[in-house]
N, C-alpha and C. Protein backbone atom coordinates (compact mmCIF):
# COMPACT_ATOMS: atom_id res chain seq x y z
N UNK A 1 -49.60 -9.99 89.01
CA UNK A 1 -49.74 -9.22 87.80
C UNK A 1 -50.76 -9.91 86.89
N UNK A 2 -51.20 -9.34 85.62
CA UNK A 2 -52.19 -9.54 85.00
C UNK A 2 -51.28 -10.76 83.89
N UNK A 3 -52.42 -12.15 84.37
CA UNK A 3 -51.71 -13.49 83.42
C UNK A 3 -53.16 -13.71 82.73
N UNK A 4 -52.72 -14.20 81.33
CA UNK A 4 -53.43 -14.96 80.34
C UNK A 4 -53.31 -16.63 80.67
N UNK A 5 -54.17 -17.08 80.88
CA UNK A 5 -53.38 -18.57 81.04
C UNK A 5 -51.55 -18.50 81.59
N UNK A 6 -51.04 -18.87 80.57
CA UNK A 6 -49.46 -19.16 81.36
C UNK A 6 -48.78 -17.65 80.68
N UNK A 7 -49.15 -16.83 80.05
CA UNK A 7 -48.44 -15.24 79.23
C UNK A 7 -49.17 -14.61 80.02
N UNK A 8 -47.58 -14.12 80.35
CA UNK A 8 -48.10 -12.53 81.45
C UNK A 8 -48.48 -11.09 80.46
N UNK A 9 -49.48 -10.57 81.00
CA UNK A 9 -49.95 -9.32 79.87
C UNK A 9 -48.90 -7.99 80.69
N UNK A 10 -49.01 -6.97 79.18
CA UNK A 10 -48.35 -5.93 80.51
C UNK A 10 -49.08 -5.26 81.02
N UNK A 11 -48.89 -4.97 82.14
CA UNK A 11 -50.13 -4.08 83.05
C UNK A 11 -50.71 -2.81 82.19
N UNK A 12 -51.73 -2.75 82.62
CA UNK A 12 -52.77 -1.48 82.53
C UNK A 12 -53.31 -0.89 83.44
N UNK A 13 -52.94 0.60 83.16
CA UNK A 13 -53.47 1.54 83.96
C UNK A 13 -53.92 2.24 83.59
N UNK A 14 -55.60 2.30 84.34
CA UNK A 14 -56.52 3.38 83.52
C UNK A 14 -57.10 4.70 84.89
N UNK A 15 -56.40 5.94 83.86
CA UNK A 15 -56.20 7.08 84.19
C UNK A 15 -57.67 7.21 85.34
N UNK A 16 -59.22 7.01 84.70
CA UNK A 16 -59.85 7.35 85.29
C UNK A 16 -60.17 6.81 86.51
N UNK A 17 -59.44 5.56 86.59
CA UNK A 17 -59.30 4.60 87.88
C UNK A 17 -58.24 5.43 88.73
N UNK A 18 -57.51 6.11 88.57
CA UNK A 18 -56.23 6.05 89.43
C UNK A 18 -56.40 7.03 90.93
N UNK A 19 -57.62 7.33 91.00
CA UNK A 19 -58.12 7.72 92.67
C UNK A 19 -57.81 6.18 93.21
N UNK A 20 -58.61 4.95 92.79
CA UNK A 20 -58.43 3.72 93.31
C UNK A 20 -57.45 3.52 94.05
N UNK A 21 -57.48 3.12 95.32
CA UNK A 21 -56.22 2.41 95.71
C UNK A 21 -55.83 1.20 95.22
N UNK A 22 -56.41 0.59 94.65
CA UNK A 22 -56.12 -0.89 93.39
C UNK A 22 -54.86 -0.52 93.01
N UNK A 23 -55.28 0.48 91.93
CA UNK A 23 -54.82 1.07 90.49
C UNK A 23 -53.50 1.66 91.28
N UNK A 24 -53.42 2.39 92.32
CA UNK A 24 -52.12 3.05 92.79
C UNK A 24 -51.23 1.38 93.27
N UNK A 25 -51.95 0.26 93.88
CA UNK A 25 -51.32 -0.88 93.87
C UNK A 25 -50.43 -1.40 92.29
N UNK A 26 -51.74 -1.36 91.58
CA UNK A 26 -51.33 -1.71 90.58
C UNK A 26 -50.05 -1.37 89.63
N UNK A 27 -50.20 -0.16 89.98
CA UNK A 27 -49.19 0.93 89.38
C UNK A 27 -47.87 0.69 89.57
N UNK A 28 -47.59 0.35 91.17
CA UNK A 28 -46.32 0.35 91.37
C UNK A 28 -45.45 -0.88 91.56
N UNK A 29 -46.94 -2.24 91.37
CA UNK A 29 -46.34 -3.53 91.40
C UNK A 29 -45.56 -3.64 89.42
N UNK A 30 -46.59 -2.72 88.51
CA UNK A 30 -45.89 -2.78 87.29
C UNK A 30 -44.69 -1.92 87.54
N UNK A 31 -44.74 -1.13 87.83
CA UNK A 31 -43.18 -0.43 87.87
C UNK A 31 -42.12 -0.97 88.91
N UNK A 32 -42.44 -2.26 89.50
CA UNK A 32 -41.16 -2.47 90.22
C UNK A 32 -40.93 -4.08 89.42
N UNK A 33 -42.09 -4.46 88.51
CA UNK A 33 -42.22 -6.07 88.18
C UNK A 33 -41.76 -6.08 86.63
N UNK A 34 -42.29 -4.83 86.43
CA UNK A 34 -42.41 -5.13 85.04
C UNK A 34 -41.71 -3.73 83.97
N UNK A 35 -41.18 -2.60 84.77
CA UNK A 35 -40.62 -1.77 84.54
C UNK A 35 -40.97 -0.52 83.34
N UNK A 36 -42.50 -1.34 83.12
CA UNK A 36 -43.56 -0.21 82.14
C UNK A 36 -44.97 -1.00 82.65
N UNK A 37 -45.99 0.13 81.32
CA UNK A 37 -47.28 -0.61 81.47
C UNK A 37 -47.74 0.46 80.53
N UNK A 38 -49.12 -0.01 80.34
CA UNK A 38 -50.11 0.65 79.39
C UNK A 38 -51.13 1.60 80.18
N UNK A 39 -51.00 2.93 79.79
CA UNK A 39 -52.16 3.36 80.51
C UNK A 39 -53.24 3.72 79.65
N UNK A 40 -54.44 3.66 80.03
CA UNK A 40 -55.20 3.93 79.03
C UNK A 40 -56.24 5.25 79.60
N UNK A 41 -57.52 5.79 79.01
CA UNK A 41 -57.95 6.72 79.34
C UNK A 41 -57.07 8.00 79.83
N UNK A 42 -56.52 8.31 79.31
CA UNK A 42 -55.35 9.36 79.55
C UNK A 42 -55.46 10.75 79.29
N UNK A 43 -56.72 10.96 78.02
CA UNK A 43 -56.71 12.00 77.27
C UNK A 43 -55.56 12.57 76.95
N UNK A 44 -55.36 12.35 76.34
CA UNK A 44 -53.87 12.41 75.58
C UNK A 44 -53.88 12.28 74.08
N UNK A 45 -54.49 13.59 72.96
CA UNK A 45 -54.78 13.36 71.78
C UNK A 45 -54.05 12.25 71.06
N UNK A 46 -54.89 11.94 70.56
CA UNK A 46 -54.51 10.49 69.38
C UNK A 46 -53.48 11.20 68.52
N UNK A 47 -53.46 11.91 68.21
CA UNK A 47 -52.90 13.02 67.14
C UNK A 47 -51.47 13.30 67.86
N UNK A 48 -51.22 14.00 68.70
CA UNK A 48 -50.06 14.02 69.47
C UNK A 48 -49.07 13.02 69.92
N UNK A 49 -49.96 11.84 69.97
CA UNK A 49 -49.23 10.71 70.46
C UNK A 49 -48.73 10.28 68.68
N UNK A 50 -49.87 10.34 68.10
CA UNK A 50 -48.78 9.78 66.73
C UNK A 50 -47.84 10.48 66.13
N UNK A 51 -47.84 12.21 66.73
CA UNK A 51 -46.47 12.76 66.45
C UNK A 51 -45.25 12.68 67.36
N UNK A 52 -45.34 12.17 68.34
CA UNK A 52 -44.39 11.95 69.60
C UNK A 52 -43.79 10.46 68.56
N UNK A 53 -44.97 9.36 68.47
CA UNK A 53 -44.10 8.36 68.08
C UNK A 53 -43.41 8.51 66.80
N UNK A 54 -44.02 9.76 65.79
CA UNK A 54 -42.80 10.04 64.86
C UNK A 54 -41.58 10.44 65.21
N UNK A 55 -41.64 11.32 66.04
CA UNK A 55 -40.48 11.93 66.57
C UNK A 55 -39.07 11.15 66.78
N UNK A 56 -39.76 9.99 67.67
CA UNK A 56 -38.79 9.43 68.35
C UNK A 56 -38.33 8.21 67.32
N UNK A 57 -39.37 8.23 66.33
CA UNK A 57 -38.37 7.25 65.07
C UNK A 57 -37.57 7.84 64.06
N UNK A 58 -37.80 9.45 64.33
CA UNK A 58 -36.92 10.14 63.33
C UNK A 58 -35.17 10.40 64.45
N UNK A 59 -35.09 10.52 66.12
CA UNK A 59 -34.65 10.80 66.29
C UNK A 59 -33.70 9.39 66.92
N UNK A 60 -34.04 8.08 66.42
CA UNK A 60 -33.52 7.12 66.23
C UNK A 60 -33.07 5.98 65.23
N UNK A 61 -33.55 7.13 64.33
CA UNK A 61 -32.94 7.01 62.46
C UNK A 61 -31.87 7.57 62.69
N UNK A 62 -31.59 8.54 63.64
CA UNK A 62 -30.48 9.35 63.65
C UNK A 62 -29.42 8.81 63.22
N UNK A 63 -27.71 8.72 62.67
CA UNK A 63 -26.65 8.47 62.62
C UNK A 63 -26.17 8.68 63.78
N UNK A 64 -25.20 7.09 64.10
CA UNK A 64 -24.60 6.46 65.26
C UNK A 64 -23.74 7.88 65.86
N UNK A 65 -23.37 8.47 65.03
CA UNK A 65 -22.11 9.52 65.34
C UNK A 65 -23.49 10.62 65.88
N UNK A 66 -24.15 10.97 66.30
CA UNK A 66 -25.18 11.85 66.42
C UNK A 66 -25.49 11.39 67.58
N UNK A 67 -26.40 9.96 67.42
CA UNK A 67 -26.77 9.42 68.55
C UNK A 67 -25.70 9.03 70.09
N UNK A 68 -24.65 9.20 69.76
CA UNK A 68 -23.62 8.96 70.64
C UNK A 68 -23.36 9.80 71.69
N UNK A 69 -24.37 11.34 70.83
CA UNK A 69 -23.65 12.47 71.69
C UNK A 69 -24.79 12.54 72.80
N UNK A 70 -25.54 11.25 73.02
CA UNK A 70 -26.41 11.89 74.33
C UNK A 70 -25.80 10.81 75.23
N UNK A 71 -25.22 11.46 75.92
CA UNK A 71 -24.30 11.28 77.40
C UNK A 71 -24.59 10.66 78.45
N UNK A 72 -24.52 10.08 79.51
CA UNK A 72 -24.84 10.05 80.69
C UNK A 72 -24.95 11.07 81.65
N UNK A 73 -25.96 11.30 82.32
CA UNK A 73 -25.98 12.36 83.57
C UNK A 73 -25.95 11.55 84.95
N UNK A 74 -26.30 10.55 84.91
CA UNK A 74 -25.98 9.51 85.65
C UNK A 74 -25.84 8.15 84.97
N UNK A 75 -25.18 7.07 85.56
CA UNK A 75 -25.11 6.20 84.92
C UNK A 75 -26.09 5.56 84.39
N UNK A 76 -26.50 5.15 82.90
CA UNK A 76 -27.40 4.55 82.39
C UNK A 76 -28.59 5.19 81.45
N UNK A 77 -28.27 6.80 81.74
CA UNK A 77 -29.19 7.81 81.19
C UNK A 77 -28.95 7.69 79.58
N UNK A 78 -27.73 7.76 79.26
CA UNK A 78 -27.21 8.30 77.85
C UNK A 78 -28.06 7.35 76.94
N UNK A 79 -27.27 7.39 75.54
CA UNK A 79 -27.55 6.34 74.23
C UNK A 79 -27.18 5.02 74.76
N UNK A 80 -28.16 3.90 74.67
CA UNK A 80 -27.92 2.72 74.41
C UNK A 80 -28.47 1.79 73.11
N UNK A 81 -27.11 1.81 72.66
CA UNK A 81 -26.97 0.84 71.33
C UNK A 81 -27.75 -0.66 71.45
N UNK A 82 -28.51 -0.90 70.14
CA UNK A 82 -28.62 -2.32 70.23
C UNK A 82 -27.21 -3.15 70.48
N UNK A 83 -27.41 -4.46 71.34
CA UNK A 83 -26.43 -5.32 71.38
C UNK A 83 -26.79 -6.66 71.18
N UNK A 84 -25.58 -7.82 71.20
CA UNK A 84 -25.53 -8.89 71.15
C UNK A 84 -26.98 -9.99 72.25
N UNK A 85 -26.48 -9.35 73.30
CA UNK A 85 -27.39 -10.02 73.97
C UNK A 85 -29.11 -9.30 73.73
N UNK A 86 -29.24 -8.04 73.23
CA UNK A 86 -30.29 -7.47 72.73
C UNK A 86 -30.60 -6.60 71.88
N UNK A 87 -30.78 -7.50 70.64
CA UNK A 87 -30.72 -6.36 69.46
C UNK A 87 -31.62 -5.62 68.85
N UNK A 88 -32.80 -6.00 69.27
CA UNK A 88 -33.77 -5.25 69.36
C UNK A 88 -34.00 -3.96 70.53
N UNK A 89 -33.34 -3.39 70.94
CA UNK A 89 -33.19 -2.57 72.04
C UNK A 89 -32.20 -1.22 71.82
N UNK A 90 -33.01 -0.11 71.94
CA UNK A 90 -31.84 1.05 71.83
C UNK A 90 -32.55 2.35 72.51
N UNK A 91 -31.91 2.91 72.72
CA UNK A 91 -32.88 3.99 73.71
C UNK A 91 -32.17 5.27 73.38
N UNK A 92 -32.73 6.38 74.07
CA UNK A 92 -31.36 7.23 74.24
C UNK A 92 -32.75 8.17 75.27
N UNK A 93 -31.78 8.42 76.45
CA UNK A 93 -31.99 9.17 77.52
C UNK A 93 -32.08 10.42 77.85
N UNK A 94 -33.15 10.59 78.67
CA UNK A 94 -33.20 12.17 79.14
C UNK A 94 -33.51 12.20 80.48
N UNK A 95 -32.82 12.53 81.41
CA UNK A 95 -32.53 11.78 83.07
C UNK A 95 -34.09 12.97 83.15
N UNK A 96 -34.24 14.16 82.69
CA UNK A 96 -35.16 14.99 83.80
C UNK A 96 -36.18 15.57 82.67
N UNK A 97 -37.29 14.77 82.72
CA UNK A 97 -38.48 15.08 81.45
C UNK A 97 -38.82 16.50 82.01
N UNK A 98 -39.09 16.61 83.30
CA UNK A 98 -40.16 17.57 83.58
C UNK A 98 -39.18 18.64 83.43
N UNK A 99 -37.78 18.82 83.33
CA UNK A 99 -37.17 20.22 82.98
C UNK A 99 -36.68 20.62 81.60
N UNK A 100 -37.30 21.75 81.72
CA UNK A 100 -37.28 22.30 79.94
C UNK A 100 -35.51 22.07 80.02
N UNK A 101 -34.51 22.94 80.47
CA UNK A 101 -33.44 22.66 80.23
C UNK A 101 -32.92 21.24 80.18
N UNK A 102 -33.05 20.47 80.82
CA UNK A 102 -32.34 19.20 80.60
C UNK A 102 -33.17 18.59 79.12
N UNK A 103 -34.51 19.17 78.56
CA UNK A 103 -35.02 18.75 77.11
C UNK A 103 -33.99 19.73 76.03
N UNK A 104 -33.89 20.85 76.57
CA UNK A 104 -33.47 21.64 76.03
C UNK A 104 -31.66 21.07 75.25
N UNK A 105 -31.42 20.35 76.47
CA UNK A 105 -29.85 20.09 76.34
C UNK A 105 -30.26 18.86 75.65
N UNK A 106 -31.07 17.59 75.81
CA UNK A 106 -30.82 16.70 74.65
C UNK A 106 -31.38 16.89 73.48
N UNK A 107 -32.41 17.80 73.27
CA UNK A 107 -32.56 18.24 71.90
C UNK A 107 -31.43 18.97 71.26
N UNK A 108 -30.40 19.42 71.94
CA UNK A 108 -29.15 19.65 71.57
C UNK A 108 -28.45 19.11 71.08
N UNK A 109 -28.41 17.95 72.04
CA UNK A 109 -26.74 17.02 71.68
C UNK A 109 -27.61 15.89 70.59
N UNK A 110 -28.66 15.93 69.91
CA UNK A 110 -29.06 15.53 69.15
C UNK A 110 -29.41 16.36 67.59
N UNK A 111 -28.92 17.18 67.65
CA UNK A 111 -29.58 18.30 66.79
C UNK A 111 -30.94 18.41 66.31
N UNK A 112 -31.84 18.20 67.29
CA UNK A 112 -33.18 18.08 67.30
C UNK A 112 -33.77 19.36 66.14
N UNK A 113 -34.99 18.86 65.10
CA UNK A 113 -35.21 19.87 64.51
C UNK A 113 -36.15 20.99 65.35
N UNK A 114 -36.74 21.97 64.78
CA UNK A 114 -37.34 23.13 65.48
C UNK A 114 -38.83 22.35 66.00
N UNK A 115 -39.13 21.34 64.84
CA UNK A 115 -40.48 20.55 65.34
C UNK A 115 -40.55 19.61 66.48
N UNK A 116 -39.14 19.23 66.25
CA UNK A 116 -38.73 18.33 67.48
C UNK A 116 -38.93 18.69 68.70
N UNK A 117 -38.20 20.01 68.41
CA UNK A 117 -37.97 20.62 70.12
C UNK A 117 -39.00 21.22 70.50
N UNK A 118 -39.98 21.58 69.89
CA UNK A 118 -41.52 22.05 70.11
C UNK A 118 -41.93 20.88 70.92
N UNK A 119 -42.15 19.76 70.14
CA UNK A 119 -43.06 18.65 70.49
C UNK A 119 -42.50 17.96 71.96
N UNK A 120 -41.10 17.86 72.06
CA UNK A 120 -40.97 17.92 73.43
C UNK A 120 -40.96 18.21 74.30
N UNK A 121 -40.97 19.67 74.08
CA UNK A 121 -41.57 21.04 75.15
C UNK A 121 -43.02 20.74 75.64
N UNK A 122 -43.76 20.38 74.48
CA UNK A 122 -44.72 20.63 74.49
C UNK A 122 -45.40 19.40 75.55
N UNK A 123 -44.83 18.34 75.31
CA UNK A 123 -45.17 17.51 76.52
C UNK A 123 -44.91 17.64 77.97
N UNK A 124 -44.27 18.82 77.83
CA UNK A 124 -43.88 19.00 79.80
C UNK A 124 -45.15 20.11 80.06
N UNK A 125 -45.11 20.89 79.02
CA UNK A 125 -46.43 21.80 80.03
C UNK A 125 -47.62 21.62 79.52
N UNK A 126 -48.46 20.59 78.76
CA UNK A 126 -49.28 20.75 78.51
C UNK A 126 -50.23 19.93 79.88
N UNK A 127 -51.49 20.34 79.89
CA UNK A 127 -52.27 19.37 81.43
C UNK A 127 -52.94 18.66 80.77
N UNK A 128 -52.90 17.10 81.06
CA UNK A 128 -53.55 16.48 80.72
C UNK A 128 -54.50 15.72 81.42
C-alpha cells in the first residue's frame, strides 16, 4: 500500500485510471487492507458532494431515539453508536445503496426530510 516514510497514506483511486489493471489491483488491495480509499477524478459535482456531506451531518445530529431506529438487515448494517473503545465512530447503515426501496426504508426509519430523500435517490440513478 501507499507509505510516506513510516505513515501509511490511504489509498487512491483515480477514476480515469481504472481501465488499468494496477488501479483494479489497487482497488481491491485497499478494500481488503484498508477497508476505504480516496477516489479521485470521479466527476462527481463538487456541489453535490458538499450536499451529500450535509446530509449525512444533519442525519447524524439526529436524536439517539431516532437514530436507533435504523436496524440491522444483517448483522452490522444498523446504527452504530460511538463507544468506549471508539468514540469517534458512529455510522448508521443501509445494507443495499443501489435499491431505491431499501433507501426508501432508511430514509424512513430516520424520518428523512423531502431534501434528504431526494438527495439519496438521487445518488443511485444519476451516471457518473
Amino acid at each position: 500500500m501507499a507509505e510516506g516514510g513510516n505513515l501509511k497514506c490511504i489509498p487512491v483511486i483515480d477514476m480515469q485510471e481504472i481501465e488499468d489493471l494496477e488501479q483494479y489491483k489497487k482497488l481491491r488491495e485497499a478494500s481488503e487492507e484498508w477497508g476505504c480509499f480516496r477516489i479521485v477524478n470521479h466527476k462527481i459535482p463538487a456541489s453535490l458532494m458538499s450536499e451529500m456531506k450535509k446530509v449525512v451531518k444533519e442525519l447524524l445530529d439526529l436524536p439517539m431515539e431516532i437514530k436507533k431506529r435504523n436496524t440491522d438487515v444483517i448483522a452490522g448494517s444498523g446504527y452504530v453508536a460511538p463507544s468506549n473503545s471508539n468514540p469517534l465512530y458512529e455510522a448508521l447503515g443501509l445494507y443495499d445503496l443501489g435499491s431505491p426501496e431499501a433507501v426508501r426504508a432508511f430514509c424512513s426509519q430516520l424520518d428523512a426530510s423531502p431534501q434528504q430523500r431526494f438527495l439519496s435517490l438521487l445518488i443511485i440513478f444519476l451516471p457518473f
